[in-house]
Protein backbone atom coordinates (compact mmCIF):
# COMPACT_ATOMS: atom_id res chain seq x y z
CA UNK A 1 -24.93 -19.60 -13.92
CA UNK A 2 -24.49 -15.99 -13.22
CA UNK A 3 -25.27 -13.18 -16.26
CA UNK A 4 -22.28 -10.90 -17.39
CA UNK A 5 -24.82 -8.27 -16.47
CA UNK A 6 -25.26 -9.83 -12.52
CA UNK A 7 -21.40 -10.16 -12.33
CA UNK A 8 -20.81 -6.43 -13.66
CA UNK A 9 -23.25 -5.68 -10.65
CA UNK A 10 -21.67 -7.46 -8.54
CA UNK A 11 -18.30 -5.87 -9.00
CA UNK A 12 -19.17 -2.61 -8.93
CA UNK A 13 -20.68 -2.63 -5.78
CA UNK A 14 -17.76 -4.87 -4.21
CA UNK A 15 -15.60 -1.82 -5.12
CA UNK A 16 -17.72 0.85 -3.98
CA UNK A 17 -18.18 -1.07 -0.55
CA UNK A 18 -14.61 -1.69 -0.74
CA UNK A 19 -13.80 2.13 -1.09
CA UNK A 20 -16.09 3.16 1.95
CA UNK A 21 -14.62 0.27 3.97
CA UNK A 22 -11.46 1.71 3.60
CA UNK A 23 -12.52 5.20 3.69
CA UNK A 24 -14.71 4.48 7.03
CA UNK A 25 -10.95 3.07 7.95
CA UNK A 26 -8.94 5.92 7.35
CA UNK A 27 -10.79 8.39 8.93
CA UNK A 28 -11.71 6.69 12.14
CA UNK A 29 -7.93 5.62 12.59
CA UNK A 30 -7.18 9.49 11.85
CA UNK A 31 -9.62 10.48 14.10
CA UNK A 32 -8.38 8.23 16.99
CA UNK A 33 -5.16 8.81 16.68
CA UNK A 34 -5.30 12.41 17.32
CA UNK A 35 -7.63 11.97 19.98
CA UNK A 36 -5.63 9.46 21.88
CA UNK A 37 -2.65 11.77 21.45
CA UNK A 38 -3.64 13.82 23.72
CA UNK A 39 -3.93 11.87 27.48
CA UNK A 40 -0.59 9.99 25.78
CA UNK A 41 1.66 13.30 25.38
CA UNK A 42 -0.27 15.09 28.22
CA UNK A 43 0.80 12.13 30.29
CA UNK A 44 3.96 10.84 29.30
CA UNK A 45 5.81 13.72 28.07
CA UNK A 46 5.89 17.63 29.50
CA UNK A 47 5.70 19.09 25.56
CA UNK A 48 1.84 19.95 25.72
CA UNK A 49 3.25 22.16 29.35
CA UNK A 50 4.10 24.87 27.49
CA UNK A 51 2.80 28.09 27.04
CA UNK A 52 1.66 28.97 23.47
CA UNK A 53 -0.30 32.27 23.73
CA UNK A 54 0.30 34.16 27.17
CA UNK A 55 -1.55 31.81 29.99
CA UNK A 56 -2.91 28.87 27.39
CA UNK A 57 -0.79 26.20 27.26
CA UNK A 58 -0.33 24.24 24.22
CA UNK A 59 -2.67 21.40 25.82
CA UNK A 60 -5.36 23.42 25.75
CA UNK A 61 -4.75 24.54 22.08
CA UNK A 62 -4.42 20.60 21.25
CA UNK A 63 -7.60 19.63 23.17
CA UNK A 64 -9.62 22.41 21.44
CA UNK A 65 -8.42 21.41 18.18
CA UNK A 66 -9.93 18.14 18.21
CA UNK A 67 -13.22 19.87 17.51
CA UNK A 68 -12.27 20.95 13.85
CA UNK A 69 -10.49 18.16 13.58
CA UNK A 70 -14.12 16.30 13.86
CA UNK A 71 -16.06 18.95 12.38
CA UNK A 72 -13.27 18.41 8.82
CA UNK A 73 -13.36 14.64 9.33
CA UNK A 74 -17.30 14.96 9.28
CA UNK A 75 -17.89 16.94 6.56
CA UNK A 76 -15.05 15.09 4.51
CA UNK A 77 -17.37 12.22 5.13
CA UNK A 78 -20.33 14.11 3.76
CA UNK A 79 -18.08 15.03 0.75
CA UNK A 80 -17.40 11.28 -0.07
CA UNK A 81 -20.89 9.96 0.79
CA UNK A 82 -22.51 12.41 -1.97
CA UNK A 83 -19.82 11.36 -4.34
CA UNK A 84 -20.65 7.46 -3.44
CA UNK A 85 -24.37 8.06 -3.92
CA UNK A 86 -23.93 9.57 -6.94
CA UNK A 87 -21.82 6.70 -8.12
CA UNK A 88 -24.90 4.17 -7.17
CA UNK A 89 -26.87 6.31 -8.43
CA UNK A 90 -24.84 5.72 -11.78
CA UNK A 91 -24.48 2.24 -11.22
CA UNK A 92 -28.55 1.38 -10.99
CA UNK A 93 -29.13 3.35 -13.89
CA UNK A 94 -26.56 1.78 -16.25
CA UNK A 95 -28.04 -1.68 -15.13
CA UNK A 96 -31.06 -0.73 -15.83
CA UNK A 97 -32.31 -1.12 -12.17
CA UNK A 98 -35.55 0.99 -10.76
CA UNK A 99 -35.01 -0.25 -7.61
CA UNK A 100 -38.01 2.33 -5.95
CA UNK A 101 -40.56 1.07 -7.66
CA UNK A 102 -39.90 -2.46 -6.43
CA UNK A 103 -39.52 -1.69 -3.06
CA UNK A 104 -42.36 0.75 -3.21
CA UNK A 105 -44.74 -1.52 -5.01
CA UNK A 106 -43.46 -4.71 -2.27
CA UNK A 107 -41.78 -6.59 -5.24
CA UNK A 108 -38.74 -8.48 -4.67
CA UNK A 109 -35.89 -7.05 -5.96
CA UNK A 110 -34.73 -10.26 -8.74
């Protein structure tokens, strides 16, 4: 039989893994969309043709934007990850789990 303290565990985590899934979900479907945007509307449609400062047309805006689109996405990512550690972090300690000194000393974790 499990413990009420095991199945606590065992929930938290499931939600925090749960959370990143979906976060790891979000962003890379953000992150491809955009990206794929751009051979679709360059191909299909003439809207990325026009100019949008003097000789740059608005392709070349779209295609350079896709860098700080990355750059947010990535340090959104950071953002979360801190906040996620920090919620393990919470997690171990109110189940009263040291888990580097069992890894360090080469004890199982029970």
């Amino acid at each position: 039989m499990v413990s009420n303290t095991h199945s606590s565990l065992a929930e938290a985590i499931g939600g925090l893994a749960r959370r990143k899934r979906r976060f790891a979900a979000i962003t890379s479907v953000t992150f491809l969309a955009f990206f794929t945007a751009l051979p679709v509307l360059a191909s299909s449609t003439s809207v990325l043709e026009v100019r949008a400062f003097g000789d740059i047309s608005w392709a070349y805006v779209y295609a350079a934007s896709l860098f700080p689109i990355g750059w947010a996405l990535s340090l959104i990512y950071m953002f979360i990850s801190r906040r996620t550690d920090a919620s393990v972090d919470q997690i171990v300690g109110s189940h009263d789990l040291n888990m580097t000194d069992r890894f360090q000393s080469g004890g199982a974790v029970k």
